[in-house]
Protein backbone atom coordinates (compact mmCIF):
# COMPACT_ATOMS: atom_id res chain seq x y z
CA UNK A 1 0.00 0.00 0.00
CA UNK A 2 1.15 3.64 -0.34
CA UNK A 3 1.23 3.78 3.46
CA UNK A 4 3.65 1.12 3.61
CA UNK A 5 6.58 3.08 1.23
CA UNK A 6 9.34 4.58 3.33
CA UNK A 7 10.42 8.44 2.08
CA UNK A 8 13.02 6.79 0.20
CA UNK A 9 10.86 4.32 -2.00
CA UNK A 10 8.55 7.55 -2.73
CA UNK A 11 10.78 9.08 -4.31
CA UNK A 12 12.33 6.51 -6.19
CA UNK A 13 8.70 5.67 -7.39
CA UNK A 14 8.19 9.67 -8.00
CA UNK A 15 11.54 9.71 -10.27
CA UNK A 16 10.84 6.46 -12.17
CA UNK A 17 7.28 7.66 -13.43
CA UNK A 18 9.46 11.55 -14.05
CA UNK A 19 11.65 9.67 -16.14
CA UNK A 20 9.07 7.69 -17.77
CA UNK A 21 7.26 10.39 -18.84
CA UNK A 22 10.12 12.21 -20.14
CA UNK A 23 11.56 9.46 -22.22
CA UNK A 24 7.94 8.83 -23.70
CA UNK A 25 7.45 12.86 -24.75
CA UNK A 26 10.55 12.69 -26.22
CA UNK A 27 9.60 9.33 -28.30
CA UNK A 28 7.01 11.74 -29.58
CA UNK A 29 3.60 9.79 -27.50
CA UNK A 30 0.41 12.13 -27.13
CA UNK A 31 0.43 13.28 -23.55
CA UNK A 32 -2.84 11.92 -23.12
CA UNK A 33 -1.52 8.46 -23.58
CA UNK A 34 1.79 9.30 -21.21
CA UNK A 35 -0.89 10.03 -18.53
CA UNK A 36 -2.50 7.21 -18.50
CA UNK A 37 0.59 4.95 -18.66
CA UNK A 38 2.08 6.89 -15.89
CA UNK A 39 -1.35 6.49 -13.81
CA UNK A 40 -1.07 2.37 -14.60
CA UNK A 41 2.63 2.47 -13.78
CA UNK A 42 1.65 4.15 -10.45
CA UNK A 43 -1.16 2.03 -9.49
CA UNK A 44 1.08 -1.27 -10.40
CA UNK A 45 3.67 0.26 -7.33
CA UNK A 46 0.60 0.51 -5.05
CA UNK A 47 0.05 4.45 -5.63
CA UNK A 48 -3.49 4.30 -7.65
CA UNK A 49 -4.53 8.26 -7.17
CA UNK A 50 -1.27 9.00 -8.40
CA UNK A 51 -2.05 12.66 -10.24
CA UNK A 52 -0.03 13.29 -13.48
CA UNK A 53 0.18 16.09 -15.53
CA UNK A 54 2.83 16.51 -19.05
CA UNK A 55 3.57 19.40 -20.62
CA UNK A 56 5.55 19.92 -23.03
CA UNK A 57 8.54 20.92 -21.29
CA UNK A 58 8.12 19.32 -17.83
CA UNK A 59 5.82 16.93 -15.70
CA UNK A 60 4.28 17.24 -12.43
CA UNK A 61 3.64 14.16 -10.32
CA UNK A 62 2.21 13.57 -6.94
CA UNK A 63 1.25 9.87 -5.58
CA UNK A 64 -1.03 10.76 -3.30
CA UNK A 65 -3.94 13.73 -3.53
CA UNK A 66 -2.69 16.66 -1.24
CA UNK A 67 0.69 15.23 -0.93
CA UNK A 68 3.61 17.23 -2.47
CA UNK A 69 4.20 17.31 -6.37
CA UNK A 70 7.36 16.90 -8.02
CA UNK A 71 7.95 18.59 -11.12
CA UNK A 72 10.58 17.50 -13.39
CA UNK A 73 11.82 19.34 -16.59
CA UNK A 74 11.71 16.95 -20.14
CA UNK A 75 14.82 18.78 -21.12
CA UNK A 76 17.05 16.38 -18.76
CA UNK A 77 15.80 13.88 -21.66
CA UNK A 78 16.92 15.70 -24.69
CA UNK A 79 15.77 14.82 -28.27
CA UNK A 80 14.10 12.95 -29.95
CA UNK A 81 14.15 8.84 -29.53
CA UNK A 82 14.83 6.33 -32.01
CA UNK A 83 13.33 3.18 -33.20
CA UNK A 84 15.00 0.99 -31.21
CA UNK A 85 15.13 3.22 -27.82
CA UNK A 86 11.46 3.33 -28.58
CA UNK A 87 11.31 0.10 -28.37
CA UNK A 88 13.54 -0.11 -25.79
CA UNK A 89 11.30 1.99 -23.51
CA UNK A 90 8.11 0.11 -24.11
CA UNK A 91 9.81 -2.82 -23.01
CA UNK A 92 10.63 -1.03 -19.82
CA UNK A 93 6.93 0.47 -19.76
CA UNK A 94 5.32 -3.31 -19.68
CA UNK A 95 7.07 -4.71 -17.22
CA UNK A 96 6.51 -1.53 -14.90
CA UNK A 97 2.74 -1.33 -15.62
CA UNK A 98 2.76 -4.93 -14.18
CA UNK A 99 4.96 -3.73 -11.27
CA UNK A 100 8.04 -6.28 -11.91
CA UNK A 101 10.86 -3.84 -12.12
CA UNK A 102 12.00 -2.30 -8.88
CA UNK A 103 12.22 1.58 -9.27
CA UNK A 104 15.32 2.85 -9.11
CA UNK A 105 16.07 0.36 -11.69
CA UNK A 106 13.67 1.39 -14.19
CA UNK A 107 15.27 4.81 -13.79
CA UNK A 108 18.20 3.66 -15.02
CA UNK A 109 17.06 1.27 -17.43
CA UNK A 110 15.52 5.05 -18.75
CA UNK A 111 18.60 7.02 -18.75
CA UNK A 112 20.62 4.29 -20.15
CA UNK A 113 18.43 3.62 -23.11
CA UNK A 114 18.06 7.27 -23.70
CA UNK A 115 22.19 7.10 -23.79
CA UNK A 116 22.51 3.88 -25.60
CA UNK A 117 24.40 4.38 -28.99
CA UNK A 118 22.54 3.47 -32.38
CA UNK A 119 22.11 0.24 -34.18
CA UNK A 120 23.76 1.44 -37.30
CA UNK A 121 26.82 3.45 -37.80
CA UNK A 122 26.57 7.08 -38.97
CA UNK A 123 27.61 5.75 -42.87
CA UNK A 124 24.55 2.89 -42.52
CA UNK A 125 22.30 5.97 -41.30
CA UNK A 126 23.31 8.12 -44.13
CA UNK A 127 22.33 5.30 -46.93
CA UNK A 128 19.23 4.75 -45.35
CA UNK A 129 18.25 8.55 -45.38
CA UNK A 130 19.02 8.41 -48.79
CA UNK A 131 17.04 5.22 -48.88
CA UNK A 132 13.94 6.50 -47.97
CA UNK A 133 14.42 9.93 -49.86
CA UNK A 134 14.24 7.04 -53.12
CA UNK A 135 11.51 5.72 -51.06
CA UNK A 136 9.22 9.41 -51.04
CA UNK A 137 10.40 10.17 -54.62
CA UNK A 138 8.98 7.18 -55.95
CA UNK A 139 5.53 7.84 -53.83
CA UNK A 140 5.67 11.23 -55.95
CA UNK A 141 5.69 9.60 -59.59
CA UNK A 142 9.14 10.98 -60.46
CA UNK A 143 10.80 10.53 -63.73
CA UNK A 144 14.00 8.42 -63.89
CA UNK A 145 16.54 11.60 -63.68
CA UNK A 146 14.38 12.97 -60.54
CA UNK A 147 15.05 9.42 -58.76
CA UNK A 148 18.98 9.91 -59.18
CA UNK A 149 19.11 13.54 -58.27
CA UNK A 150 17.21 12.36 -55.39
CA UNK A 151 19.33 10.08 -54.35
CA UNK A 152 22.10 11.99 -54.46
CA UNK A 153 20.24 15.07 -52.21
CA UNK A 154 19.86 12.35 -49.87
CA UNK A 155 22.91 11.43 -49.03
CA UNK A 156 23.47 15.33 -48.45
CA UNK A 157 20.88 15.67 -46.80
CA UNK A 158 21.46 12.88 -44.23
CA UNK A 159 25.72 14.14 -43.75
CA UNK A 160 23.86 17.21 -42.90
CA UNK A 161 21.21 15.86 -40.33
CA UNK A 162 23.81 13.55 -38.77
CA UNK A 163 26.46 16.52 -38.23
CA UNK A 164 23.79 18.74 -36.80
CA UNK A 165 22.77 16.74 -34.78
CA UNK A 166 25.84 16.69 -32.59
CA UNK A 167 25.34 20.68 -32.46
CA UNK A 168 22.04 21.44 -30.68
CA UNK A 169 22.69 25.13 -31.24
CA UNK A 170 22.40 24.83 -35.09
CA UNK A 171 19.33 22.62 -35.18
CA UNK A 172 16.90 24.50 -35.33
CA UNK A 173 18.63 26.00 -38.50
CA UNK A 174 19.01 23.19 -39.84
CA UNK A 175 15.85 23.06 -41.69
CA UNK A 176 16.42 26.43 -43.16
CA UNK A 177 20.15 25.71 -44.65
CA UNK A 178 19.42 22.37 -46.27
CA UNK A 179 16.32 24.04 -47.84
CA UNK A 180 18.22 26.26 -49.18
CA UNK A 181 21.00 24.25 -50.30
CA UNK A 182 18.44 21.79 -52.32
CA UNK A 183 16.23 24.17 -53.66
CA UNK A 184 19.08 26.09 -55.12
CA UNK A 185 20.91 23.27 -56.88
CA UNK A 186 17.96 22.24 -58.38
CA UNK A 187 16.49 25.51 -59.49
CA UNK A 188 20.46 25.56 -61.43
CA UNK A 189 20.09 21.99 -62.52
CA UNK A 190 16.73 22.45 -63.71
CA UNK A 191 17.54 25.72 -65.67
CA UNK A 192 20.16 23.71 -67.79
CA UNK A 193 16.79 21.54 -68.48
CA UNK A 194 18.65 18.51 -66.91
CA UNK A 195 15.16 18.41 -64.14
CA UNK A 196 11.84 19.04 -64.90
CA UNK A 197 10.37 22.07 -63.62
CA UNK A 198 7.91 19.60 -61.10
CA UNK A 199 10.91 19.58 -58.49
CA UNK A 200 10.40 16.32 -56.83
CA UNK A 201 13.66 15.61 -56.59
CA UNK A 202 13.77 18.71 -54.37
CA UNK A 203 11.01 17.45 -52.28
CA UNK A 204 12.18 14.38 -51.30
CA UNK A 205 14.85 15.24 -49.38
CA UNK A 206 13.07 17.96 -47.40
CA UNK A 207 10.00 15.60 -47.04
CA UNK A 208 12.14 13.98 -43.86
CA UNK A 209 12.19 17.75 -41.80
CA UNK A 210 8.44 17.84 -42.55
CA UNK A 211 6.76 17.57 -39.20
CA UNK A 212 3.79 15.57 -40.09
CA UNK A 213 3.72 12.76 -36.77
CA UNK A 214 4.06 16.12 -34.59
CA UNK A 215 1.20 18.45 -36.18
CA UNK A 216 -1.07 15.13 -35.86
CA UNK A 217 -0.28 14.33 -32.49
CA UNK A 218 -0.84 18.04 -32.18
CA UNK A 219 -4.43 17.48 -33.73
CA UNK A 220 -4.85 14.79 -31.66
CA UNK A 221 -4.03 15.92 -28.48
CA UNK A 222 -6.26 19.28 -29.01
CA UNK A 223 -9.14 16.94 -29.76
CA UNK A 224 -7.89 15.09 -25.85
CA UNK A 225 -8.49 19.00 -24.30
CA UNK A 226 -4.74 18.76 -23.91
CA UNK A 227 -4.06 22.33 -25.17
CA UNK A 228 -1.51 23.27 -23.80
CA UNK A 229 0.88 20.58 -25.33
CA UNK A 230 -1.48 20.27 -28.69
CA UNK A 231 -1.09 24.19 -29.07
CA UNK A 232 2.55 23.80 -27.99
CA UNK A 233 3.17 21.01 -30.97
CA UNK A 234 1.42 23.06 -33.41
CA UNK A 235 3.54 26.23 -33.09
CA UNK A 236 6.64 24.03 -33.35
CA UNK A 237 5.41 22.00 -36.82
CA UNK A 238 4.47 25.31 -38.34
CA UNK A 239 7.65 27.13 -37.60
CA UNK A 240 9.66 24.32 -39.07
CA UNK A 241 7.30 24.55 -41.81
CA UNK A 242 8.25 28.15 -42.32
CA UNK A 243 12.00 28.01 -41.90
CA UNK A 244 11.25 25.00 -44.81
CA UNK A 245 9.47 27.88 -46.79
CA UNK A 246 12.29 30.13 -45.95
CA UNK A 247 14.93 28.55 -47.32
CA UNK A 248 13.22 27.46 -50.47
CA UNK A 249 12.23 31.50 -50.72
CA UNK A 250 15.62 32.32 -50.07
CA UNK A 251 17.08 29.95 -52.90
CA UNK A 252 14.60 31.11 -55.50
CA UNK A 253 15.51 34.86 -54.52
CA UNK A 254 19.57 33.78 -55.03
CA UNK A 255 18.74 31.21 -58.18
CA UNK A 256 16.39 32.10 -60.49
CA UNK A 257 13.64 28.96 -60.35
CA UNK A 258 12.02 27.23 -63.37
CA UNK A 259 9.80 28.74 -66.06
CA UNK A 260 6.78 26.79 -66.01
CA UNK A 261 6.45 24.99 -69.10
CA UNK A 262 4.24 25.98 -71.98
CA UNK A 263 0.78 24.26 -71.79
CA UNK A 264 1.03 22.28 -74.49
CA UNK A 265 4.67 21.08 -74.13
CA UNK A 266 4.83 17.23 -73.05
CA UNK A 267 6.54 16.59 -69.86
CA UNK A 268 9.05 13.97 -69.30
CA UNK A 269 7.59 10.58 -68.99
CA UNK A 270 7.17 9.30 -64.75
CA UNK A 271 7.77 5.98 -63.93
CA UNK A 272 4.38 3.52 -63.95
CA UNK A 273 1.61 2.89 -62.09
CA UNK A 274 4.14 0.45 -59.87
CA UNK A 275 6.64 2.93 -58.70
CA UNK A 276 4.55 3.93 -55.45
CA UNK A 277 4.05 0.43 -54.25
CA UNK A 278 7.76 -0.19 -54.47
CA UNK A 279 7.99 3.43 -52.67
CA UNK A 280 5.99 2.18 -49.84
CA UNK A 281 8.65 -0.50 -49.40
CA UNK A 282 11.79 1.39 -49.94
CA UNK A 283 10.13 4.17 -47.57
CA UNK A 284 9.95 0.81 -44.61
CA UNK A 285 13.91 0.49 -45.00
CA UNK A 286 15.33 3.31 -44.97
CA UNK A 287 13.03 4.36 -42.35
CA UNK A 288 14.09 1.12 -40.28
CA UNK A 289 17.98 1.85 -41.40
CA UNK A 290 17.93 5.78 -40.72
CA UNK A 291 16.18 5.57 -37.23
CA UNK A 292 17.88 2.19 -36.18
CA UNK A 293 14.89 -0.23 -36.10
CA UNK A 294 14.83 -2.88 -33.09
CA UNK A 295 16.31 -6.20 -34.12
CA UNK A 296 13.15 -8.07 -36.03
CA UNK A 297 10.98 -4.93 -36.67
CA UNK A 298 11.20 -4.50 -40.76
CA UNK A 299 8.71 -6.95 -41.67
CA UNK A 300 6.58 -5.63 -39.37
CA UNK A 301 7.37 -2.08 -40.25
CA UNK A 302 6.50 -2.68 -44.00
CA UNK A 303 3.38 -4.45 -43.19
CA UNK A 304 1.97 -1.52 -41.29
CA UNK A 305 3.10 0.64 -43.95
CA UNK A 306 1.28 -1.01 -46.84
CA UNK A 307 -1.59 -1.52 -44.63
CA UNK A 308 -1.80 2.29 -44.12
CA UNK A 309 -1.25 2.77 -47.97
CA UNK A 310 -3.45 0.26 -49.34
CA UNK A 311 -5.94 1.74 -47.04
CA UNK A 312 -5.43 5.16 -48.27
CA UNK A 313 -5.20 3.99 -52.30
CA UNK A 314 -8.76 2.51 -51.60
CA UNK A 315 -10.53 5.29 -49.58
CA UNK A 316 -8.74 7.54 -52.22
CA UNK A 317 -11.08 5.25 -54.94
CA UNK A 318 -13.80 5.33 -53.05
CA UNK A 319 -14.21 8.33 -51.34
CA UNK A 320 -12.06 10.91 -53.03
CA UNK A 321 -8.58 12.63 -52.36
CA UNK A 322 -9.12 14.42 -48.60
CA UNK A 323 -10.80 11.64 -47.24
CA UNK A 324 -8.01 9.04 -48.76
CA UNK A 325 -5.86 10.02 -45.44
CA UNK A 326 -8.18 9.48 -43.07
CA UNK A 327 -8.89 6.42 -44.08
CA UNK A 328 -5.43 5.29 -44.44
CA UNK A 329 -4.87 6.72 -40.93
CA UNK A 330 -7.42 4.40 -39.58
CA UNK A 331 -5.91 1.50 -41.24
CA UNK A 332 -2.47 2.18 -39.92
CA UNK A 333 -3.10 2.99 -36.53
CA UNK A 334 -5.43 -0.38 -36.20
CA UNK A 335 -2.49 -2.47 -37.74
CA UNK A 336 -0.43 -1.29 -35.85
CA UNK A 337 -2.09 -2.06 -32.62
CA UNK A 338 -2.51 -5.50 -33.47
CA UNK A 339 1.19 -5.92 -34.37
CA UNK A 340 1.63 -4.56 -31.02
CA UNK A 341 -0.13 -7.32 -29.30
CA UNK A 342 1.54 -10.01 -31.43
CA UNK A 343 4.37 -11.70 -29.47
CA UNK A 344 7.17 -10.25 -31.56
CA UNK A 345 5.69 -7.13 -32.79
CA UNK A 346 7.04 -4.01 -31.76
CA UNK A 347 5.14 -0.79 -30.06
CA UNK A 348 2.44 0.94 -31.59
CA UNK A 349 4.60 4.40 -31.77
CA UNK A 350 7.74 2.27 -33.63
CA UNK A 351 5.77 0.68 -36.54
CA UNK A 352 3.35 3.50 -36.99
CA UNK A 353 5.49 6.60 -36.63
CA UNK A 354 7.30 6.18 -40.00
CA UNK A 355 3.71 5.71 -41.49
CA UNK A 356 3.33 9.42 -41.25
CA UNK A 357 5.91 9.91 -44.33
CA UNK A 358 3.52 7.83 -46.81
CA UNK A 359 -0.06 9.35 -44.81
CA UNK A 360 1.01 13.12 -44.05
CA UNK A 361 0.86 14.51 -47.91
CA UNK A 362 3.51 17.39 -46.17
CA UNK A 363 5.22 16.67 -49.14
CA UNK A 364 2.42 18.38 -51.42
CA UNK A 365 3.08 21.66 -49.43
CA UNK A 366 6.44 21.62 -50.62
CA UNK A 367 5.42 20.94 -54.75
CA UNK A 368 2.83 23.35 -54.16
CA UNK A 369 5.42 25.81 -53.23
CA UNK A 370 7.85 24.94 -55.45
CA UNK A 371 5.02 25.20 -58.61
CA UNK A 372 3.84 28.88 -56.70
CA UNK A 373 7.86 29.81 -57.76
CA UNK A 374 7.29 28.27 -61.09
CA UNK A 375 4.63 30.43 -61.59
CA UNK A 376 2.10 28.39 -61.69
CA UNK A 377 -0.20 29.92 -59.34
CA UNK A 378 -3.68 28.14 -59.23
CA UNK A 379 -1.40 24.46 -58.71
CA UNK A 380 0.42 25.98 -55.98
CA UNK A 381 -2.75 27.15 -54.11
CA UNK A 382 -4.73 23.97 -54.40
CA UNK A 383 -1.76 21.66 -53.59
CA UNK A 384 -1.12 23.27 -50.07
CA UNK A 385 -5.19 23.44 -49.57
CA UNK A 386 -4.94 19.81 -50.19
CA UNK A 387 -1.87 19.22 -48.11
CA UNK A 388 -3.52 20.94 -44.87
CA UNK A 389 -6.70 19.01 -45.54
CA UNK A 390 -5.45 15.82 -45.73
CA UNK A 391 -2.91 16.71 -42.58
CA UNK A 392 -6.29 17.36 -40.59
CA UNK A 393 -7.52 13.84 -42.08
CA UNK A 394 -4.56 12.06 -41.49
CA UNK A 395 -4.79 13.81 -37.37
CA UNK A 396 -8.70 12.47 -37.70
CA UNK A 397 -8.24 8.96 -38.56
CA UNK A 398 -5.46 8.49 -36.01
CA UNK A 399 -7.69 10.23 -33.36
CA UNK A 400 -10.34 7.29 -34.78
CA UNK A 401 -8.22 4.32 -35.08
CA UNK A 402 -7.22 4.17 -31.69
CA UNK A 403 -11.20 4.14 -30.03
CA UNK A 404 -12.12 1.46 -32.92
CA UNK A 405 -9.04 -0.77 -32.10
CA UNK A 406 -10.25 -0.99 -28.92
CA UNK A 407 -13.62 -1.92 -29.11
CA UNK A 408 -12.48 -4.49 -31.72
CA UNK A 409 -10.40 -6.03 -29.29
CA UNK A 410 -13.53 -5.73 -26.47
CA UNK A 411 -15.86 -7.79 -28.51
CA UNK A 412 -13.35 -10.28 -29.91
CA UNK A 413 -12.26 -11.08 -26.27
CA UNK A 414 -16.11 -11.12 -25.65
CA UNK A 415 -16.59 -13.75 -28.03
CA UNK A 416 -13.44 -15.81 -27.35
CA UNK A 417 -15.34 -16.07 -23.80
CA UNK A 418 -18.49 -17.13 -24.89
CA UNK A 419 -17.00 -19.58 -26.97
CA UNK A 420 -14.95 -21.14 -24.43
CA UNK A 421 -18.34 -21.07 -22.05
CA UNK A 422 -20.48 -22.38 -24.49
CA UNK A 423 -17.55 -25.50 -25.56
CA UNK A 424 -18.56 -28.40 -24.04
CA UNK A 425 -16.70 -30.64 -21.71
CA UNK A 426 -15.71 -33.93 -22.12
């Protein structure tokens, strides 16, 4: 019982659920959801009107109600978490939520996961950003000269990432300087007619600074009356939106962009009907290759990945382009809570977290853009109408998926037990 802790196993209990909730904000959970693991976590150690509270920048726990609160800054926890620390910390989460792990263990099992070093080495990381730049392209209908220069801005694009990310003081630029650095060697390459003026080459790359997973969770955890973390998320995924926007401004103010071709000039032939179910693919691996996916969790990865996108291909059939996310966001968030439950399947937030890159159209406010500097106003309009509506799809099917999931799994456990009362005995 809570009566029965000494001072000292309070606050070991108080700074395992701190650093709980810290590592899962930085993993990128809604703060709805870190509440009510924390809450389970604290019942498991005998502390059930634990009171929570996550912000975006710190967390405020108290076990019991009129008891003091501790409040703990998220900044001790810096950055974001990979695949496999995701994973990692899941694994931690289950066996506290079942109270197994003592708790000034599970604080450390925290901070040393949040310290552990990545799968891959910083040359494996680089391919795979360059990977799953291939990967977006080919979700974009590219031709075949926008699939090399693609590939190539990858790699760049990844050296960069990787070296700025040992410099938290230039992060935040980051955005801005690649941008640029894209955007103006393909406004040049394209003006020597070597890419066509629809840029996606360009986009690719810059696709992977897009903040889609944060401006849904944003959606999602305004729609949970968390504003003050929702409102908090939203700011940040619209600022890097605009430093994005800024750096493609500034590159088209330095390097002329494309003309817009004539109306009745042919483009360059895309690739087939094929290349965006092979981009769905290549979009699993580099994802699993640049973010250092847990030991077994690419099959799984790709499966909730096509589930998402055959989803959204079929709702896009059915039910037209804006609701084609939301219905793809449905699939994907129910797939992945079934892999979760399957006895090798990895957490919810690792498989369907790199589903955002096929769901979150981000990348159409980025063509839209880049056809508004080609001059090609009325495209450039309706692409980044489209891209916010199918953002606020995308946010709506996730906030969706996860109520349906559960009640699927209510009444299939409902009628697993009334088929083992009904089964006679022998």
């Amino acid at each position: 019982m809570a009566t029965d802790r000494t001072d000292a196993q309070t606050e070991d209990l108080q700074q395992f659920l701190l650093f709980l909730g810290s590592a899962l904000t930085a993993a990128g959970e809604a703060v709805n959801q870190i509440e009510e693991h924390l809450r389970r976590v604290a019942a498991a150690y005998g502390a059930p009107h634990a009171r929570v509270s996550v912000t975006p920048t710190y967390l405020v726990v108290a076990l019991e109600p009129g008891r003091p609160a501790t409040l703990e800054p998220t900044g001790q926890l810096r950055g974001g978490l990979r695949l496999d620390q995701t994973a990692a910390l899941f694994e931690v989460l289950r066996s506290a939520e079942r109270g197994l792990l003592p708790p000034d263990r599970g604080s450390r099992q925290v901070r040393a996961l949040v310290d552990m070093a990545p799968r891959f080495g910083r040359a494996v990381r680089v391919l795979g950003h360059a990977v799953l730049t291939v990967g977006i392209c080919l979700v974009l209908q590219p031709t075949w000269g926008d699939l090399a220069l693609a590939a190539v801005f990858g790699v760049l694009v990844g050296a960069l990432k990787l070296t700025g990310a040992r410099f938290p003081g230039i992060q935040m630029i980051m955005p801005v300087g690649a941008a640029f650095a894209v955007a103006a060697l393909t406004f040049l390459l394209a003006d020597t007619g070597w890419a066509h003026a629809d840029l996606r080459a360009m986009v690719a790359p810059l696709v992977t600074f897009l903040p889609g997973a944060m401006l849904t969770m944003a959606v999602v955890e305004i729609a949970a009356a968390e504003m003050i973390t929702g409102s908090s998320r939203l700011v940040t995924g619209t600022l890097q939106l605009l430093l994005l926007a800024f750096g493609i401004i500034g590159a088209a103010q330095t390097v002329s962009p494309p003309v817009a071709a004539p109306a009745g000039e042919a483009a360059p032939a895309a690739l087939g009907s094929w290349a965006p179910w092979i981009g769905a693919l290549v979009v699993g691996v580099g994802s699993y290759l640049l973010h250092s996916g847990p030991p077994g969790s690419l099959g799984w990865l790709c499966l909730v990945l096509y589930a998402g996108w055959i989803g959204q291909y079929l709702g896009g059939l059915v039910l037209g382009g804006y609701l084609s996310g939301f219905v793809g966001a449905i699939v994907l968030t129910v797939v992945a809570y079934a892999v979760e439950r399957a006895p090798s399947g990895p957490p919810a937030l690792v498989s369907f977290l790199p589903g955002f890159w096929l769901l979150v159209p981000g990348a159409l406010s980025l063509i839209g853009m880049t056809e508004y500097l080609s001059r090609d106003v009325v495209r450039g309009a309706e692409d980044l109408v489209g891209a916010v509506g199918s953002m606020v799809a995308v946010a709506l099917g996730v906030l969706c998926g996860r109520p349906l999931f559960r009640s699927l799994t209510r009444s299939i456990d409902r009628l697993r037990a009334g088929g083992t009362r009904r089964r006679p005995h022998h």
